[in-house]
Protein backbone atom coordinates (compact mmCIF):
# COMPACT_ATOMS: atom_id res chain seq x y z
CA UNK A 1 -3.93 -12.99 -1.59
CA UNK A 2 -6.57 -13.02 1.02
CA UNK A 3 -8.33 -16.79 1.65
CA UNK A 4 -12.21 -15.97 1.26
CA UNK A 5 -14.49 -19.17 1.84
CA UNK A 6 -16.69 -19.29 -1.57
CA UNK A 7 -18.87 -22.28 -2.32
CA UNK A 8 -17.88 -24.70 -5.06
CA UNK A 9 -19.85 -24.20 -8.31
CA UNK A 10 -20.60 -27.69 -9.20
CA UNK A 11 -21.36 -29.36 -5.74
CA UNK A 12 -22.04 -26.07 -3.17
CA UNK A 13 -19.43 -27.30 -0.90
CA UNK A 14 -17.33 -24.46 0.99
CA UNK A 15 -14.04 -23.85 0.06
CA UNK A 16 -11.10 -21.46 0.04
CA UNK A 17 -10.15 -19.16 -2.66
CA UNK A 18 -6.70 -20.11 -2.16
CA UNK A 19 -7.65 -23.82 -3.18
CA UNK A 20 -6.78 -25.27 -7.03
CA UNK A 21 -9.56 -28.46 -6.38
CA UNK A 22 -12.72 -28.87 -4.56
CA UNK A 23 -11.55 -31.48 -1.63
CA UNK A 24 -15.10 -32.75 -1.99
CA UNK A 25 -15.97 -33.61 -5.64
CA UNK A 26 -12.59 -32.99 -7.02
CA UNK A 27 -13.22 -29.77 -9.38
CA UNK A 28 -10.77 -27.95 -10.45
CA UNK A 29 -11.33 -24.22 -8.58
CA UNK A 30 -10.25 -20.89 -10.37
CA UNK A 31 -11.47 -17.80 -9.14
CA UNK A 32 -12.13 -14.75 -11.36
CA UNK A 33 -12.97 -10.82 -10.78
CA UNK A 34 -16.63 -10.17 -10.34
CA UNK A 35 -17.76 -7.45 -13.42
CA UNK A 36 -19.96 -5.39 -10.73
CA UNK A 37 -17.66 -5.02 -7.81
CA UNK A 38 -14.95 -6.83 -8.73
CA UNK A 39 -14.63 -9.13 -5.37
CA UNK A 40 -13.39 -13.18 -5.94
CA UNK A 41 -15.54 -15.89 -6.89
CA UNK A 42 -15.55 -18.94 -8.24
CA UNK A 43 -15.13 -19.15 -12.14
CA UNK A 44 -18.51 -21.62 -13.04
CA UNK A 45 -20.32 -19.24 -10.23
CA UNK A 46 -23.85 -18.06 -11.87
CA UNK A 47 -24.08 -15.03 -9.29
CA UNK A 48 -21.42 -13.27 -7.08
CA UNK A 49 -21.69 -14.31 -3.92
CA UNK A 50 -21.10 -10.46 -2.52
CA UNK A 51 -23.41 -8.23 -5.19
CA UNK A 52 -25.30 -10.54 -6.56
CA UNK A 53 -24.14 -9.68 -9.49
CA UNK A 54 -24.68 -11.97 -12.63
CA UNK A 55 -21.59 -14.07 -13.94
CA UNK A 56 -20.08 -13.07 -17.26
CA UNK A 57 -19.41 -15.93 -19.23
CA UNK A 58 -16.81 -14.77 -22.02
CA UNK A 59 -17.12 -16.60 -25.27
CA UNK A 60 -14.64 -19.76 -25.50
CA UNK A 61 -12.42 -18.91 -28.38
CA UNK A 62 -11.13 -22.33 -29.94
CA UNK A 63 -7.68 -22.07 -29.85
CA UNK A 64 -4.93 -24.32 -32.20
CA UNK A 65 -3.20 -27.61 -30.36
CA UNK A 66 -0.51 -26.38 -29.08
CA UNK A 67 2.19 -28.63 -27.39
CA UNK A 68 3.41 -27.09 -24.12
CA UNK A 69 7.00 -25.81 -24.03
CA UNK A 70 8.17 -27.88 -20.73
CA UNK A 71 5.69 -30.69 -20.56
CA UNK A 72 5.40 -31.09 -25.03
CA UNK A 73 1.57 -32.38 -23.90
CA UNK A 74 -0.93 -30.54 -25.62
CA UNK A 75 -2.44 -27.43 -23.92
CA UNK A 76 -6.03 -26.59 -23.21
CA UNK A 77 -7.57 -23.25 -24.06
CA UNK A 78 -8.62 -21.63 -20.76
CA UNK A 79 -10.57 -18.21 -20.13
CA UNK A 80 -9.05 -15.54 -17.74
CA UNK A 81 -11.51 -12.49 -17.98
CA UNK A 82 -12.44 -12.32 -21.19
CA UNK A 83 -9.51 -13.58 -23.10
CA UNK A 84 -8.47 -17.09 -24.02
CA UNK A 85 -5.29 -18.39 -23.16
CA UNK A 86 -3.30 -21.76 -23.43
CA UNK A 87 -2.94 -23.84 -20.22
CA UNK A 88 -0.90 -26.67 -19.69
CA UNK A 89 -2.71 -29.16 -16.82
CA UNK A 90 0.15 -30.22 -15.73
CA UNK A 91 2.62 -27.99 -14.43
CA UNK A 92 0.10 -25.25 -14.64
CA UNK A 93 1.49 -22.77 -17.00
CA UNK A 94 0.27 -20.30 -19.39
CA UNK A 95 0.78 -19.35 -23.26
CA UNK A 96 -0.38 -16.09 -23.73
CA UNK A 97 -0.07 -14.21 -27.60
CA UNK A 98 1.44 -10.93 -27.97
CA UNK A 99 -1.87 -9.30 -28.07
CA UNK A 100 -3.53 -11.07 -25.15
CA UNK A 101 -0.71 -9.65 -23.17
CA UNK A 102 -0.81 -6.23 -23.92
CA UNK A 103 -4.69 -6.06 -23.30
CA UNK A 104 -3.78 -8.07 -19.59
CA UNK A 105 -0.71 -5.52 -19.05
CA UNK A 106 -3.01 -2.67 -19.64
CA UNK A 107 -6.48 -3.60 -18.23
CA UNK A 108 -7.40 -3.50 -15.15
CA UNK A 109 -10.19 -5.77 -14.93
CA UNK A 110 -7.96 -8.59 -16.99
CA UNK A 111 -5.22 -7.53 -14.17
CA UNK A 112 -7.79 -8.72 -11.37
CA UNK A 113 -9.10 -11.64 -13.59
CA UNK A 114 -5.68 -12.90 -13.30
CA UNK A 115 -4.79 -12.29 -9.99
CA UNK A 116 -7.86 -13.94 -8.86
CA UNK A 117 -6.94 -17.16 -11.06
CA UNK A 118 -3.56 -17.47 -9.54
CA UNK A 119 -2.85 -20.13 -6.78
CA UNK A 120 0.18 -20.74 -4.77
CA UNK A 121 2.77 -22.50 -5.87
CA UNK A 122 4.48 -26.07 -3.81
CA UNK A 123 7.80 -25.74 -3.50
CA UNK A 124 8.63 -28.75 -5.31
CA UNK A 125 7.40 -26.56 -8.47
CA UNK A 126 9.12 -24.06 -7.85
CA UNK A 127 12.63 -26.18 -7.30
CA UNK A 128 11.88 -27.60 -10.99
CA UNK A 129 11.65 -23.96 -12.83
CA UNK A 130 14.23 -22.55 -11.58
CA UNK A 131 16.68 -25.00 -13.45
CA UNK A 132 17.17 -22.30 -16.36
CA UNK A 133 16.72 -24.12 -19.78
CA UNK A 134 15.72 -22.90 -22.40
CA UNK A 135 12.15 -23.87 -23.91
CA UNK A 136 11.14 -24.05 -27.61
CA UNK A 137 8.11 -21.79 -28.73
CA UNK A 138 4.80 -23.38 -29.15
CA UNK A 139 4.05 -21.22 -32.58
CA UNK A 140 7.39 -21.70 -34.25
CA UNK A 141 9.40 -24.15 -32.16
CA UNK A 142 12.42 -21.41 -31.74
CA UNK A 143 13.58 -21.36 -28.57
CA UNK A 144 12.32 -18.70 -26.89
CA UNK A 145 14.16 -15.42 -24.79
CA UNK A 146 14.78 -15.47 -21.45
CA UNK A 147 14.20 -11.89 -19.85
CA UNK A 148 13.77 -10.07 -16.97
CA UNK A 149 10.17 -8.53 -17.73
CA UNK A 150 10.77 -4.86 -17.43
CA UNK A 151 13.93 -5.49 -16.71
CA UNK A 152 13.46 -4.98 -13.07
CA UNK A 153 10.49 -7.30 -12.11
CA UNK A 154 12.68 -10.30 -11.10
CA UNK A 155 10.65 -12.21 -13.24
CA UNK A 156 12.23 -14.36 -15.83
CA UNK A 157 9.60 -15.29 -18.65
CA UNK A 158 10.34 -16.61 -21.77
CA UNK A 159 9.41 -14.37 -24.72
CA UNK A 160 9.11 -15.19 -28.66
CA UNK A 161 8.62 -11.90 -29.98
CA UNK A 162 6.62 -12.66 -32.60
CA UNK A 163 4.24 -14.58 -30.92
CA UNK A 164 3.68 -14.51 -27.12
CA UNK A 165 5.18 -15.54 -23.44
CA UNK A 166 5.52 -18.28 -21.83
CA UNK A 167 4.74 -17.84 -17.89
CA UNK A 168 5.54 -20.54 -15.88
CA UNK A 169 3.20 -20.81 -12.84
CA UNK A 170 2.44 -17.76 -10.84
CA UNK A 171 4.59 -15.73 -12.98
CA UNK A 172 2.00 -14.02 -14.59
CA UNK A 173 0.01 -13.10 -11.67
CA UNK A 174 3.38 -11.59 -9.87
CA UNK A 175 4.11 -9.75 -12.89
CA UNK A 176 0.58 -8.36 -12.76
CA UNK A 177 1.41 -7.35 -9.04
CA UNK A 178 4.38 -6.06 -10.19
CA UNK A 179 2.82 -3.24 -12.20
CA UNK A 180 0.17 -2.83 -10.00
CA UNK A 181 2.43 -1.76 -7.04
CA UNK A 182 3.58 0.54 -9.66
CA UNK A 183 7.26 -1.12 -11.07
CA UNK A 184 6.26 0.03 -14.82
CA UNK A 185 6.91 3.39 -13.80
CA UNK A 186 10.08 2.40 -12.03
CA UNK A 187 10.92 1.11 -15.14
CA UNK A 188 11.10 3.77 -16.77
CA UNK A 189 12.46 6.27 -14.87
CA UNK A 190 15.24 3.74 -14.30
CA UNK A 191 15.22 3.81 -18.37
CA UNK A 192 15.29 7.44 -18.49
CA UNK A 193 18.18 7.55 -16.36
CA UNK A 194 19.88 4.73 -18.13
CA UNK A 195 19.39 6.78 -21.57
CA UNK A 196 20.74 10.34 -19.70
CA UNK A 197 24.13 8.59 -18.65
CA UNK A 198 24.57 7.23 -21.61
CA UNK A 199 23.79 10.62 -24.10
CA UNK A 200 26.46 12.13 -21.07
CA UNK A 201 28.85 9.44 -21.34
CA UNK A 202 28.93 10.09 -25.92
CA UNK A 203 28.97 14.00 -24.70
CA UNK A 204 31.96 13.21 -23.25
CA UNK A 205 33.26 11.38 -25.50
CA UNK A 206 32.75 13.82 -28.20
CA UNK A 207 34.54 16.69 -26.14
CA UNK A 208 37.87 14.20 -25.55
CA UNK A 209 37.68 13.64 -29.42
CA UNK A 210 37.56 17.26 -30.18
CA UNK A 211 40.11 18.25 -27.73
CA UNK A 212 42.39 15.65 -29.24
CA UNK A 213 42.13 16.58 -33.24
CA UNK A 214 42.56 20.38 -31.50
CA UNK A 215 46.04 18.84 -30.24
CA UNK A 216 46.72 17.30 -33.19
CA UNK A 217 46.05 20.49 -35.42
CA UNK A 218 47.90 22.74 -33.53
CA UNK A 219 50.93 20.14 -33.31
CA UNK A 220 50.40 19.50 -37.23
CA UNK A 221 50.89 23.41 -37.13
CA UNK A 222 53.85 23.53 -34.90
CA UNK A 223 55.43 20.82 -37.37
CA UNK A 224 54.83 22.64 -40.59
CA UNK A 225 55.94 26.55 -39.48
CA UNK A 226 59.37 24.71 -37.79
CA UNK A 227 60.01 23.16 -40.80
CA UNK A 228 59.35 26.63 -43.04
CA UNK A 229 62.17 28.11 -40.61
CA UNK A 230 64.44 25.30 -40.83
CA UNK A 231 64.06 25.53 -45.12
CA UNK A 232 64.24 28.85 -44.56
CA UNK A 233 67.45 29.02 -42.49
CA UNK A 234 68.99 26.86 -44.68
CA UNK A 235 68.02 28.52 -48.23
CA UNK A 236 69.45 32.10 -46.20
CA UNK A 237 72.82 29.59 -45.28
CA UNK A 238 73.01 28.30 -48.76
CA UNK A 239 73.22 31.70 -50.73
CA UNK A 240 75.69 32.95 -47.97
């Protein structure tokens, strides 16, 4: 993502969009998607600093406590675009319900709401997540699925299918890039082409099958009209 300079919308100070915290009065930074032209600013901003634009401030749905599936502190709700999500403040993850994904996989303004939330990630982070283990959901305590989202993203998220993802941090906004630069439809055409080779691979099946009862038949029939002319011969011997 490109750095922007924005000011900070508690003390005015100037600061990156790239930065989590205000390195003068210690805020925590997120940026979001202005609703007018849709350029960066800073999520507490009243106006966007390109348009002029007024902020939308999306009603804070209260969310249940719910402990956080690498951390077990409890997360905070947090609003990307317009829907509420679970944060933990530690290692900066997100919970997000079956529904609130769909809506962010299929929206384009959520899509920029979340790409404009996401910072990087220190490599000490990202040393920690990629230990695979496996993480309990924070609905039903199951552990949860790991997958390859689409199956060709490269991102591993953990799923409970009844209730939502985990995403680790920056996983959500690089599966967001992912469908932007178009991998959904990769996706499926690598699905379609997964689902031809396989109906080809029963079709041919299905013809070795049939050509082997043919074999059988016809050697069934071989069997049975020898063994009428060997009875035969020997009934003809017989009354001889």
């Amino acid at each position: 993502m490109h750095a922007e300079t924005l000011n900070c919308p508690n003390c005015g100070a100037a600061s990156s969009t790239e930065a989590s915290k205000c390195e003068f009065c210690g805020s925590r930074l997120a940026t979001i998607s202005c609703p007018s032209c849709f350029g960066m600013m800073f999520a507490g901003s009243k106006h966007c600093p390109r348009c002029g634009a007024a902020a939308v401030v999306p009603g804070r749905a209260d969310i249940a406590a719910r402990p956080c599936p690498r951390c077990r502190i409890e997360m905070k709700p947090v609003v990307i675009g317009a829907t509420t999500l679970g944060e933990c403040v530690r290692c900066e993850g997100l919970w997000v319900d079956v529904k609130s994904f769909e809506k962010i996989c299929a929206d384009r303004e959520q899509q920029s709401a979340v790409l404009g939330t996401a910072s990087p990630a220190t490599s000490t982070l990202g040393r920690e997540v990629n230990k695979v283990r496996y993480v309990p959901c924070p609905e039903c305590s199951q552990l949860m699925n790991r997958m390859n989202f689409a199956r060709c993203s490269g991102v591993i998220v953990d799923l409970c299918k009844h209730h939502g993802t985990w995403f680790d941090r920056d996983e959500l906004s690089r599966i967001i890039a992912f469908i932007r630069d178009g991998g959904m439809n990769i996706s499926r055409e690598k699905e379609k082409l997964a689902i031809a080779e396989e109906r080809e691979r029963l079709r041919q099946e299905q013809l070795a099958m049939d050509m082997r009862r043919s074999s059988m038949l016809r050697t069934g029939e071989d069997t049975r009209v020898t063994g009428i002319a060997s009875a035969r011969g020997l009934l003809e011997y017989l009354l001889d």
